[in-house]
C-alpha atoms as a PDB file:
ATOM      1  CA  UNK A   1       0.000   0.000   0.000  1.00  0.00           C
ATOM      2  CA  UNK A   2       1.294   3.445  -0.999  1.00  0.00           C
ATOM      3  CA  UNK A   3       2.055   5.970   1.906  1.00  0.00           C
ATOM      4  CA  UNK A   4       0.073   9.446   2.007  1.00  0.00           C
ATOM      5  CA  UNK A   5       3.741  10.832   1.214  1.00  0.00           C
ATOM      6  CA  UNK A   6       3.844   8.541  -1.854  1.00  0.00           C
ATOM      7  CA  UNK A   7      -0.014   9.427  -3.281  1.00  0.00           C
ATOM      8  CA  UNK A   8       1.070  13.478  -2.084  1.00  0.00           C
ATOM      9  CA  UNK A   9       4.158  13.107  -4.323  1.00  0.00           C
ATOM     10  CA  UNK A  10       2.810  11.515  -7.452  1.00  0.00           C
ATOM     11  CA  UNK A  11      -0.344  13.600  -7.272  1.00  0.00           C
ATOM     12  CA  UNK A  12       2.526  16.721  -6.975  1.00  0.00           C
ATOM     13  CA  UNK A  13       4.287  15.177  -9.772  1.00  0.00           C
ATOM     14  CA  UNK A  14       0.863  14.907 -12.409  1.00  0.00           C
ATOM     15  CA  UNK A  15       0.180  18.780 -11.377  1.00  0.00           C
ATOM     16  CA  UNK A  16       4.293  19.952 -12.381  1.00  0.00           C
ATOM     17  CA  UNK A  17       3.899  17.828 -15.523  1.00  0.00           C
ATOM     18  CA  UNK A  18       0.993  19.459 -16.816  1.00  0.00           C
ATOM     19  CA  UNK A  19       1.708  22.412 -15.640  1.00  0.00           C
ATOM     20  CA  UNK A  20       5.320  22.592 -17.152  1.00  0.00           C
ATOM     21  CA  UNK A  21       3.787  21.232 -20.335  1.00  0.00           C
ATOM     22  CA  UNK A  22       1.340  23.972 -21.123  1.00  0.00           C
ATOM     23  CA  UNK A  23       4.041  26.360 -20.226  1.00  0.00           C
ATOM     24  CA  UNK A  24       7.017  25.092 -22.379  1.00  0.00           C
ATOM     25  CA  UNK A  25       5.383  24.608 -25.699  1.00  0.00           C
ATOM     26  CA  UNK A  26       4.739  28.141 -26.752  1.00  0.00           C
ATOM     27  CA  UNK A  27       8.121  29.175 -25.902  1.00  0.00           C
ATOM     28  CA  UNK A  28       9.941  26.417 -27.913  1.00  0.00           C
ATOM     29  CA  UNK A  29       7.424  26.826 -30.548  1.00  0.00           C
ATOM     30  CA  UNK A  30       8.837  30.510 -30.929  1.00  0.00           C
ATOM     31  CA  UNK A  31      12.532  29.477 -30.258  1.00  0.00           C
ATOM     32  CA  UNK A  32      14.691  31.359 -33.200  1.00  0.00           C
ATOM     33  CA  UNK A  33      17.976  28.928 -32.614  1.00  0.00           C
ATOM     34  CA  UNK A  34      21.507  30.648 -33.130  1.00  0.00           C
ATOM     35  CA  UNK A  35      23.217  30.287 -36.514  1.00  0.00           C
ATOM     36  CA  UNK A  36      27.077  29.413 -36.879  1.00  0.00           C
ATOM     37  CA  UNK A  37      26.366  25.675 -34.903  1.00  0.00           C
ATOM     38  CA  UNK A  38      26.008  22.374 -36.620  1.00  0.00           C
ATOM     39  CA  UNK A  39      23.950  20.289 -35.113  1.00  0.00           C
ATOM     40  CA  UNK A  40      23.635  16.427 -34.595  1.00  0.00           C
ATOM     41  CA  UNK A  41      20.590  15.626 -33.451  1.00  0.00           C
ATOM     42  CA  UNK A  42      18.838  12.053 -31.686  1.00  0.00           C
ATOM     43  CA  UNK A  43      22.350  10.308 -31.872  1.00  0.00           C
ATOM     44  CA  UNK A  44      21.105   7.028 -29.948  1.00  0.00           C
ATOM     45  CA  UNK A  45      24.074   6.875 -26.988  1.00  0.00           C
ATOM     46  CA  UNK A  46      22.715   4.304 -24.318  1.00  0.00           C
ATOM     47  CA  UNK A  47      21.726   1.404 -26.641  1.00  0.00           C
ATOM     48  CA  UNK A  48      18.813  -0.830 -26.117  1.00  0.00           C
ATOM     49  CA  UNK A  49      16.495  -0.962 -24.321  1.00  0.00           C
ATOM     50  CA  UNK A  50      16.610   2.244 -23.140  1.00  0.00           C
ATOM     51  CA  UNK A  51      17.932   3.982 -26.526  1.00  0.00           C
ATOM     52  CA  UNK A  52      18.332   6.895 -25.023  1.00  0.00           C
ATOM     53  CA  UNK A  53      19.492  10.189 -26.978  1.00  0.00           C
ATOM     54  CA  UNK A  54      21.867  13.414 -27.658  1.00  0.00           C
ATOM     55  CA  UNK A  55      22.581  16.383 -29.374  1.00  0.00           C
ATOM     56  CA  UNK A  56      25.667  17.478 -30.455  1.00  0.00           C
ATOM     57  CA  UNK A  57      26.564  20.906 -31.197  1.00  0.00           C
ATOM     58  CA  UNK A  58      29.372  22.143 -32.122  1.00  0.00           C
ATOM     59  CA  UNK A  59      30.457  25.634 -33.396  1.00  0.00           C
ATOM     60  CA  UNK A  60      30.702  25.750 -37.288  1.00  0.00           C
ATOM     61  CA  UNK A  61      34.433  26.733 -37.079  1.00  0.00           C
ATOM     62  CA  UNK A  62      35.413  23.719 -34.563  1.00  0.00           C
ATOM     63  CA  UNK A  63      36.564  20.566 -36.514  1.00  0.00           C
ATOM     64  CA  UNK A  64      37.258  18.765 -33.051  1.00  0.00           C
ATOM     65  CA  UNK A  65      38.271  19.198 -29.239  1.00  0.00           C
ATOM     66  CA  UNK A  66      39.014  16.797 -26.512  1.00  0.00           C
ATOM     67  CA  UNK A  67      36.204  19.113 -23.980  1.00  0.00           C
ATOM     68  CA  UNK A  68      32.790  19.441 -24.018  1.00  0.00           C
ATOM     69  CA  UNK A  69      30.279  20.855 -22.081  1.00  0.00           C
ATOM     70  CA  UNK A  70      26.949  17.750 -20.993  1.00  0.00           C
ATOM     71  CA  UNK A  71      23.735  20.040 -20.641  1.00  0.00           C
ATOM     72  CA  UNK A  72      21.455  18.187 -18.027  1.00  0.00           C
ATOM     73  CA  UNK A  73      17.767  19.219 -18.240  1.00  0.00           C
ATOM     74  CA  UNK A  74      15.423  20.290 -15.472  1.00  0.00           C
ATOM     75  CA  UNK A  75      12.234  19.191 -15.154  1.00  0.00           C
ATOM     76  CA  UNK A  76      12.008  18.299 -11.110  1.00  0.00           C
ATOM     77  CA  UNK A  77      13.802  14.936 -12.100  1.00  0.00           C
ATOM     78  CA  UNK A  78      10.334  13.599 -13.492  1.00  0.00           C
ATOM     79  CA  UNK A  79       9.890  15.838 -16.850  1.00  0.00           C
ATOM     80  CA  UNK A  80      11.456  17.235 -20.142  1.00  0.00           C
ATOM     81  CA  UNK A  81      13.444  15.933 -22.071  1.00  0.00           C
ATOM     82  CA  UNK A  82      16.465  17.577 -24.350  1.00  0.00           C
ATOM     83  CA  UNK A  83      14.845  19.444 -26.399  1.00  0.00           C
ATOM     84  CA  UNK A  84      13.937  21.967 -23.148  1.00  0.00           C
ATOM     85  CA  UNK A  85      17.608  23.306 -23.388  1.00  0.00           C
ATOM     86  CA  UNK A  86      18.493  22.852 -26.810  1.00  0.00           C
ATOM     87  CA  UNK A  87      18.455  26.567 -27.539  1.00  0.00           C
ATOM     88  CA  UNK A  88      20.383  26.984 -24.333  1.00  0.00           C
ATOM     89  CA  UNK A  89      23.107  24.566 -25.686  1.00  0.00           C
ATOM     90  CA  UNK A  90      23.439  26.155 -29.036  1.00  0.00           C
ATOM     91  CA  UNK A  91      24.190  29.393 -27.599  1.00  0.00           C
ATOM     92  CA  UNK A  92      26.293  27.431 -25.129  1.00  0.00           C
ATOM     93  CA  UNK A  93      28.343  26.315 -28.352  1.00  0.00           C
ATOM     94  CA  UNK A  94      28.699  29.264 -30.070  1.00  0.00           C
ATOM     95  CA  UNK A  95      29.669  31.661 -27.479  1.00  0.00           C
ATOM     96  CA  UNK A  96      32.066  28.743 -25.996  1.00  0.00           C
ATOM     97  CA  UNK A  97      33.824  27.733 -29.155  1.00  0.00           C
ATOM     98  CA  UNK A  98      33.432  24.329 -27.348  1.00  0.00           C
ATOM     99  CA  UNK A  99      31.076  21.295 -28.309  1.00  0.00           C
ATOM    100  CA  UNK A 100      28.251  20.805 -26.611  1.00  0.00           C
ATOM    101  CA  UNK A 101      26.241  17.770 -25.682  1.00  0.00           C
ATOM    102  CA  UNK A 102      22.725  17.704 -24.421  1.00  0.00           C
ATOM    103  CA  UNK A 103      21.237  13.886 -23.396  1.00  0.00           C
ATOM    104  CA  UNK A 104      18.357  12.533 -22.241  1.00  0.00           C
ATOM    105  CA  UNK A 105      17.828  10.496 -19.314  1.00  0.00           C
ATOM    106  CA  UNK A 106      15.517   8.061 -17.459  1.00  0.00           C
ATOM    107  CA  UNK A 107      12.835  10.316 -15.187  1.00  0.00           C
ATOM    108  CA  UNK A 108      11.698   9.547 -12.099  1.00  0.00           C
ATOM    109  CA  UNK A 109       9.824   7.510 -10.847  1.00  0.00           C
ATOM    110  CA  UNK A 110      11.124   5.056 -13.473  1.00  0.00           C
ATOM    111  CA  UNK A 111      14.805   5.588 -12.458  1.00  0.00           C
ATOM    112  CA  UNK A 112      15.681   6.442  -9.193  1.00  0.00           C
ATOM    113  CA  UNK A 113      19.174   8.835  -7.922  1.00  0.00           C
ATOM    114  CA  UNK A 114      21.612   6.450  -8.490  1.00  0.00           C
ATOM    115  CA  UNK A 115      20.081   4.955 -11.950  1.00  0.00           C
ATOM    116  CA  UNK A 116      20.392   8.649 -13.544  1.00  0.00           C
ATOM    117  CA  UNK A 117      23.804   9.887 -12.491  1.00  0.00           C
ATOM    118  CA  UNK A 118      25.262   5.965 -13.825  1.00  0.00           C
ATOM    119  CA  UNK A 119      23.192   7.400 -16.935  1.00  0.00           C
ATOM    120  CA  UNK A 120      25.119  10.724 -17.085  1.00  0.00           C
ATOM    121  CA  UNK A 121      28.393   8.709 -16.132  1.00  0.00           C
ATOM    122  CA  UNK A 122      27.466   6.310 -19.447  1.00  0.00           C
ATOM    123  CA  UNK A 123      26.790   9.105 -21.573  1.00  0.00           C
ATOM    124  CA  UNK A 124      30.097  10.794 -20.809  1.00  0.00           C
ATOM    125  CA  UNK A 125      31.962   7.257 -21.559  1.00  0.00           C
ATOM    126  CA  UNK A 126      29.948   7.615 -25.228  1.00  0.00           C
ATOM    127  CA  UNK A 127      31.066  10.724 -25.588  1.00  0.00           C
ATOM    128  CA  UNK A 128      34.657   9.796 -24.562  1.00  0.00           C
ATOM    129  CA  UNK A 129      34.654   7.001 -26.757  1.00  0.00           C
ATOM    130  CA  UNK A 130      33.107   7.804 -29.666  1.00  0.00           C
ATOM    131  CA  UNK A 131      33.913  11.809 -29.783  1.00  0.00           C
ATOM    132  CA  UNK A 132      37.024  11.655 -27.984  1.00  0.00           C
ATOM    133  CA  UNK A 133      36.062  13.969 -25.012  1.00  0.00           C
ATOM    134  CA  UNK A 134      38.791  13.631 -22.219  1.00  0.00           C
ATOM    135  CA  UNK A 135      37.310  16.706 -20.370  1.00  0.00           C
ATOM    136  CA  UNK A 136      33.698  17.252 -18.769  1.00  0.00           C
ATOM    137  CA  UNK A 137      31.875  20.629 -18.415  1.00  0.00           C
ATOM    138  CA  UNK A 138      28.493  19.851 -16.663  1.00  0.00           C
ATOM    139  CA  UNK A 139      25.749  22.235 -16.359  1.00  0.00           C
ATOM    140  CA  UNK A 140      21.893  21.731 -15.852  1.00  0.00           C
ATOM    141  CA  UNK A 141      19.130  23.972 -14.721  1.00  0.00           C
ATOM    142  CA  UNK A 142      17.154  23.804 -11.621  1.00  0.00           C
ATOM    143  CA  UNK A 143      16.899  19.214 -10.969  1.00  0.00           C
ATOM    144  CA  UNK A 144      19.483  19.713 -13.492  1.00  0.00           C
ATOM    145  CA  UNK A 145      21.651  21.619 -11.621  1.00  0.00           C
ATOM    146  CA  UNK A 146      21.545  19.808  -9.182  1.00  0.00           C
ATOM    147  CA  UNK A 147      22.709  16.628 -10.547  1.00  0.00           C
ATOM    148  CA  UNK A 148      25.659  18.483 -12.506  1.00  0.00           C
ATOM    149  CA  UNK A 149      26.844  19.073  -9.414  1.00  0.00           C
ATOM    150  CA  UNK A 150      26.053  15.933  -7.301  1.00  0.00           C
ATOM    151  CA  UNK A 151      27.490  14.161 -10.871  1.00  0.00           C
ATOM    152  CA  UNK A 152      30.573  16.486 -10.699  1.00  0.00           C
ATOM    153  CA  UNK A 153      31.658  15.528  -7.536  1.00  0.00           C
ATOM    154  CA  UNK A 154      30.922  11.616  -8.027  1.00  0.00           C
ATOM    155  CA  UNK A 155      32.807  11.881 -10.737  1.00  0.00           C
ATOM    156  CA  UNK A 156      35.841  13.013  -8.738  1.00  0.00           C
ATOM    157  CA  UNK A 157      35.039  11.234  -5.860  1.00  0.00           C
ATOM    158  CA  UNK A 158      35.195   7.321  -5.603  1.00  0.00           C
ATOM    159  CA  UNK A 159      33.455   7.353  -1.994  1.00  0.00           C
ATOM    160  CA  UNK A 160      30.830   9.458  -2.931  1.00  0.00           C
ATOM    161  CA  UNK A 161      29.758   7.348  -5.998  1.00  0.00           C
ATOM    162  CA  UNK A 162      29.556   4.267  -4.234  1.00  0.00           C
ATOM    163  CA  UNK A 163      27.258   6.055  -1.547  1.00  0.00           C
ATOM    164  CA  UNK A 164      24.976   6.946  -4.968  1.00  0.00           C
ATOM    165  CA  UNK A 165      25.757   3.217  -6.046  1.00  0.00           C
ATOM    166  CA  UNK A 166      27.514   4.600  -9.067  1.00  0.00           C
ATOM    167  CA  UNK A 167      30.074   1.955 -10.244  1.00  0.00           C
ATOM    168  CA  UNK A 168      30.670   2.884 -13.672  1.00  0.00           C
ATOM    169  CA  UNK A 169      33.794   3.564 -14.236  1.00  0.00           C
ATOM    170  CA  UNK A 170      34.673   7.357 -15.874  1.00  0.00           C
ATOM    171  CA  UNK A 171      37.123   7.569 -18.933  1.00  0.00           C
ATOM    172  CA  UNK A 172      37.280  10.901 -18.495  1.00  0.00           C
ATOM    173  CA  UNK A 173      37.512  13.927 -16.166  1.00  0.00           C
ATOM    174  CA  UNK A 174      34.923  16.353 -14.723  1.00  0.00           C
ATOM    175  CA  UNK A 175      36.087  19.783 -14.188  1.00  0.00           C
ATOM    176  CA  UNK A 176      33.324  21.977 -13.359  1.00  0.00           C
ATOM    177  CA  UNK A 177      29.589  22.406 -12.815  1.00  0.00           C
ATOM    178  CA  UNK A 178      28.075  25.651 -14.024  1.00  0.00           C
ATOM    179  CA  UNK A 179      24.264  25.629 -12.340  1.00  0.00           C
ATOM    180  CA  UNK A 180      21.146  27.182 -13.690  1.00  0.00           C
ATOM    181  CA  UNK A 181      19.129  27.864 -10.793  1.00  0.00           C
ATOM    182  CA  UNK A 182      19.431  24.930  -9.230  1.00  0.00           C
ATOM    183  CA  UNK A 183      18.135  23.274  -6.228  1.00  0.00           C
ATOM    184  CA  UNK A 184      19.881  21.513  -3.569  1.00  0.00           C
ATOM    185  CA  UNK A 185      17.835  20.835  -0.810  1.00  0.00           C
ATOM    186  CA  UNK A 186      14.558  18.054  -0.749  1.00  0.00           C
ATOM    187  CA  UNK A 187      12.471  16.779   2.306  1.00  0.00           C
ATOM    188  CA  UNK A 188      12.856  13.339   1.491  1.00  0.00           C
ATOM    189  CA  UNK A 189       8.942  12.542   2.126  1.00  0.00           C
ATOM    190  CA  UNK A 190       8.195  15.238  -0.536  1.00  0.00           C
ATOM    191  CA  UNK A 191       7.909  15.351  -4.214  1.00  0.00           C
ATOM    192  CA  UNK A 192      10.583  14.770  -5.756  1.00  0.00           C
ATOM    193  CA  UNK A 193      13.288  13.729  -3.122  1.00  0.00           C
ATOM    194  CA  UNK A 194      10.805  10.982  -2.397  1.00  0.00           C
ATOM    195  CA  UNK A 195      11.346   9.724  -5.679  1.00  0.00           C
ATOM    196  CA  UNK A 196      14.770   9.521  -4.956  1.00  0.00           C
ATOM    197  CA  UNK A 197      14.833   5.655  -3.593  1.00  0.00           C
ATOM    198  CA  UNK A 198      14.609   2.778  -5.774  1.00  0.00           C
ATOM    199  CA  UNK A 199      13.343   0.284  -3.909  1.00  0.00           C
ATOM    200  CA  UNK A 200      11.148   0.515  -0.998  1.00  0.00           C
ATOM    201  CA  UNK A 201      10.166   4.032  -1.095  1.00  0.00           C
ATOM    202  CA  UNK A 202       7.496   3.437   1.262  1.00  0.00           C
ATOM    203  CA  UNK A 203       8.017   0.540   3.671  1.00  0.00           C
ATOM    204  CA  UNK A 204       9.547   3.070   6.873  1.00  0.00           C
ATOM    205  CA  UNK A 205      10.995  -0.365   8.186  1.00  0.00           C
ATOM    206  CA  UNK A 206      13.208  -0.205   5.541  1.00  0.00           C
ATOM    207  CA  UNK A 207      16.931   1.060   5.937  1.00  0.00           C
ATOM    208  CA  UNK A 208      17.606   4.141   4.172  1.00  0.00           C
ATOM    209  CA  UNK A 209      19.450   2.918   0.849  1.00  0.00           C
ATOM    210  CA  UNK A 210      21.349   6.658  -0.357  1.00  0.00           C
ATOM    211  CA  UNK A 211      23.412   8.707   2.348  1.00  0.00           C
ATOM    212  CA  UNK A 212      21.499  11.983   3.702  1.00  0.00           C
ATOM    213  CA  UNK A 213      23.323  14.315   1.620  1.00  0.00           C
ATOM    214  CA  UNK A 214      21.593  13.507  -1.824  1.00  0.00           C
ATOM    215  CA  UNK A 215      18.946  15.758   0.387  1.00  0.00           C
ATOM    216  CA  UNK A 216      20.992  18.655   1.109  1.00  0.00           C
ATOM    217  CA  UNK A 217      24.078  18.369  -1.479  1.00  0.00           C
ATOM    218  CA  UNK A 218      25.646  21.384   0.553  1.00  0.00           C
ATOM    219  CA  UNK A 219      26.727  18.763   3.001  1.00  0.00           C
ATOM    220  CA  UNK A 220      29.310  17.218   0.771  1.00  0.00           C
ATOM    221  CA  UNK A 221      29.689  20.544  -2.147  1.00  0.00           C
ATOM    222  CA  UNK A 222      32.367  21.784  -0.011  1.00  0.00           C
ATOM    223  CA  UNK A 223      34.877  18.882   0.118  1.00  0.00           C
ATOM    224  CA  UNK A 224      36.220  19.402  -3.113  1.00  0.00           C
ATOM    225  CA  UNK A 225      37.461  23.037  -3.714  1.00  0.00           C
ATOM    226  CA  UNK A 226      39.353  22.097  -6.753  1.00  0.00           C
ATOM    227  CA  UNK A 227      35.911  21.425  -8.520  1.00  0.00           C
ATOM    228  CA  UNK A 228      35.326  24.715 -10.333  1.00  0.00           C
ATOM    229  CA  UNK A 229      31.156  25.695  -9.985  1.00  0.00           C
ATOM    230  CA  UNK A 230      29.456  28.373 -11.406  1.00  0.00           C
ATOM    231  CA  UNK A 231      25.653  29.373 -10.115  1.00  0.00           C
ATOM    232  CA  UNK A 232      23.133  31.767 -11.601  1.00  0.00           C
ATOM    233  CA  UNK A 233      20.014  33.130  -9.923  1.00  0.00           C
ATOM    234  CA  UNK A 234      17.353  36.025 -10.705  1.00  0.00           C
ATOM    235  CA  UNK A 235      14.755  37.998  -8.834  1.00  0.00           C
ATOM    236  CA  UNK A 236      11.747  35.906  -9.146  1.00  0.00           C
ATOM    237  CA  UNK A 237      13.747  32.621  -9.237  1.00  0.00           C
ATOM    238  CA  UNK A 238      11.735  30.699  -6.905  1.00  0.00           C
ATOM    239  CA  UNK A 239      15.469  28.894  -5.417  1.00  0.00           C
ATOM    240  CA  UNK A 240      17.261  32.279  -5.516  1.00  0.00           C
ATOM    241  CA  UNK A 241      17.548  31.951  -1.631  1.00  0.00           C
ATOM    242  CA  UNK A 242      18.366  28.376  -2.083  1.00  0.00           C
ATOM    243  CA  UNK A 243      21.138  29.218  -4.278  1.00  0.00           C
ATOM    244  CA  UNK A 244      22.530  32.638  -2.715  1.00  0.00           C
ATOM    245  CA  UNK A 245      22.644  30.035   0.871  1.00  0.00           C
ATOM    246  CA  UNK A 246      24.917  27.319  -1.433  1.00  0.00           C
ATOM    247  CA  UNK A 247      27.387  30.882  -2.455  1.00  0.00           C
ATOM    248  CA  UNK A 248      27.843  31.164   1.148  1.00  0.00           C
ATOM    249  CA  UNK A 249      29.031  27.687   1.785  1.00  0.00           C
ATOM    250  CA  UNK A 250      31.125  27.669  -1.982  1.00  0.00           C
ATOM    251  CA  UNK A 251      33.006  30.876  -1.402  1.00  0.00           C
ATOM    252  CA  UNK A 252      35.395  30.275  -4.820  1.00  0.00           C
ATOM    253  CA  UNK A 253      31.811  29.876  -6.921  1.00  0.00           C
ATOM    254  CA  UNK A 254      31.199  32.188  -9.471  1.00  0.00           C
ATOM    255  CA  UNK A 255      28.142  33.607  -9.020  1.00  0.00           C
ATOM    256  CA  UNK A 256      25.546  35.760 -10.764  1.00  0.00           C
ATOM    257  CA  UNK A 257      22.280  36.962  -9.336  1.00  0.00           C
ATOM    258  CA  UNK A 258      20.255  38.627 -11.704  1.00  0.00           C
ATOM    259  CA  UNK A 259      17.976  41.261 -11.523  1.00  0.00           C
ATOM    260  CA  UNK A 260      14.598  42.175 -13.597  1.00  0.00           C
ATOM    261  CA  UNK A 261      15.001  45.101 -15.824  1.00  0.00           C
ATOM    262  CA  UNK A 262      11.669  46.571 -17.798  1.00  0.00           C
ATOM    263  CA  UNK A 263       9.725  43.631 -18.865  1.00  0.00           C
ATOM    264  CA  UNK A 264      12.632  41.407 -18.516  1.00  0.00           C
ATOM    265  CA  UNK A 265      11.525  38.865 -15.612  1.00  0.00           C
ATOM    266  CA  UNK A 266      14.174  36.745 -14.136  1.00  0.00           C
ATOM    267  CA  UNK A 267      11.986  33.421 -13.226  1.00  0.00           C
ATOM    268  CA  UNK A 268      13.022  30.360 -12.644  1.00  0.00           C
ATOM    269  CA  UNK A 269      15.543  28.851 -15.216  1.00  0.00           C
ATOM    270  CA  UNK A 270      15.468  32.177 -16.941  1.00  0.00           C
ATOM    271  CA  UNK A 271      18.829  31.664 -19.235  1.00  0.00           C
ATOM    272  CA  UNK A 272      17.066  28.541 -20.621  1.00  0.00           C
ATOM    273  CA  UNK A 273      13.507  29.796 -21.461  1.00  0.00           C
ATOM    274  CA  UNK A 274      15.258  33.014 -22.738  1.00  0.00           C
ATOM    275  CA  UNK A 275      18.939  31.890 -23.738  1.00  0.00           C
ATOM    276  CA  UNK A 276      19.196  35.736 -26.246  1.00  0.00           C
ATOM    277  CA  UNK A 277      18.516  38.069 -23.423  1.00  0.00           C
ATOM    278  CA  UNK A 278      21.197  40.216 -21.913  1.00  0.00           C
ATOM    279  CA  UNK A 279      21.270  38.876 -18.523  1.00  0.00           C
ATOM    280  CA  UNK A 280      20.875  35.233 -20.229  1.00  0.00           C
ATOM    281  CA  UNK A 281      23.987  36.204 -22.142  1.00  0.00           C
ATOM    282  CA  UNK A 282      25.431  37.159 -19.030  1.00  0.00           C
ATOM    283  CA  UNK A 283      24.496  33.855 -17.468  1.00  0.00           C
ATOM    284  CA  UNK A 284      25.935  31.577 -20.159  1.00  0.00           C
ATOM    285  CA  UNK A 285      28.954  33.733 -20.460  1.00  0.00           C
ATOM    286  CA  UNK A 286      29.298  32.881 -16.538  1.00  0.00           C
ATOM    287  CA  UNK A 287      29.176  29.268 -17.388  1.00  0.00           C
ATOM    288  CA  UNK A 288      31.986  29.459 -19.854  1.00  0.00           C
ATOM    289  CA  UNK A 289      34.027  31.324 -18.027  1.00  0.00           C
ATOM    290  CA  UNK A 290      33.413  29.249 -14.892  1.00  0.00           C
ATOM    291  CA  UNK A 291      35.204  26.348 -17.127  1.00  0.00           C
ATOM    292  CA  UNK A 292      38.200  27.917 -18.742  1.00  0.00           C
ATOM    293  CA  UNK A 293      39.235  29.267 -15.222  1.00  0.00           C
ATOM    294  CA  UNK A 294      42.207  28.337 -13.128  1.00  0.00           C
ATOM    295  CA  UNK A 295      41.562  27.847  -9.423  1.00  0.00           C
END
């Protein structure tokens, strides 16, 4: 029998769906996509049965390059799929001068935690193998965000992957997270963090399977300093306190809070809905960079 958390959550979960549904499809039915970036598009990278897919895009005067950025989209971990930051990525590529890949993974509550970060670990050993990408860039919006940085410091951390129940092992190397409003804090009995267990969800005799932190990553964002992160905010970003609490605790972050101007609203995931505005420009430039830095 399902818990009252469980029914809460999935109930939760049918409202965000429809919700971000009616919402996304007028803006990427007007999205005017940057020129000067070739673009491979569906390129099947987990095999069956999953056949998951990615886009690769890659500025029209780049013939190769052993880095990448790996956009992760939001969607509370249960919607969207790729095409959500698409536009995003393509400006990503062309102001970068860097490729740029942008997958799709397994929502919740058909995956759990640990099922999509081995997904985004995968998807980097594609891209290693088949695009020769030595060097990892990840950045995600909101859910997304979040799990470029959880992802991030998996990647560089053996302890903390086996705590996710990551095993995959990583051809390459991770070397920064650039965040689009993302969240990093969940009650674990509410939607989505209660999503976050594979099995068991709701039996309370049953032992807590993933460590406490995959609630509140600023627990464990702090041990590794050398991981370069970049975070972006606005005004009516409904996780801009979330995020300004995480710049406290990641003092070498780069950080950019943004602020509405005219009829310029900075709402949640702002630099994805509305990659050509200024402060989107801003906020991608940020990103970038957030990854050619030294430390």
């Amino acid at each position: 029998m399902k818990s009252l958390f469980r029914i809460r959550a999935e109930h939760e979960c049918k409202i965000w769906i429809k919700n971000c549904t009616e919402s996304d499809a007028p803006r990427l039915a007007a999205e005017v996509y940057p020129e000067d970036v070739t673009v491979e598009e569906d390129v099947i990278w987990s095999g069956e049965p999953l056949n998951l897919k990615l886009d690769y895009y890659k500025p029209v005067n780049v013939e190769s390059s052993k880095e990448c950025f790996l956009v992760i989209h939001g969607g509370a971990f249960c919607y969207g799929t790729k095409v959500l930051d698409k536009c995003y990525g393509m400006h990503l590529a062309r102001m970068s001068g860097m490729p740029v890949a942008n997958m799709d993974y397994t929502l919740m509550p058909e995956a759990g935690l640990s099922g999509i970060i081995g997904q985004i670990f995968k998807c980097m050993n594609f891209l290693s193998a088949n695009y020769g990408i030595e060097k990892f860039h990840l950045t995600g919006d909101s859910a997304g965000g979040y799990l470029s940085l959880i992802s991030a410091l998996a990647a560089r951390n053996s302890n903390i992957a086996h705590d996710l129940l990551v095993f995959e092992k990583l051809k390459g190397e991770v070397v920064s997270a650039g965040l689009i409003c993302g969240g990093f804090r969940y009650p674990p009995k509410g939607f989505p963090a209660i999503f976050f267990e594979e099995s068991n969800p709701d039996d309370p005799k049953a032992k807590q399977r993933l460590p406490e932190y995959v609630y509140d990553i600023s627990k464990i964002a702090e041990m590794d300093p050398e991981l370069k992160v970049a975070m972006v905010t606005g005004e009516d970003d409904f996780l801009r306190e979330d995020n300004r609490r995480m710049k406290e605790i990641l003092s070498n972050a780069l950080f950019y809070d943004a602020e509405n101007e005219g009829e310029l609203h900075m709402h949640h995931v702002f630099p994805i809905a509305h990659p050509e505005w200024p402060q989107s420009q801003k906020a991608i430039q940020l990103v970038i960079d957030n990854a050619t830095r030294e430390l």
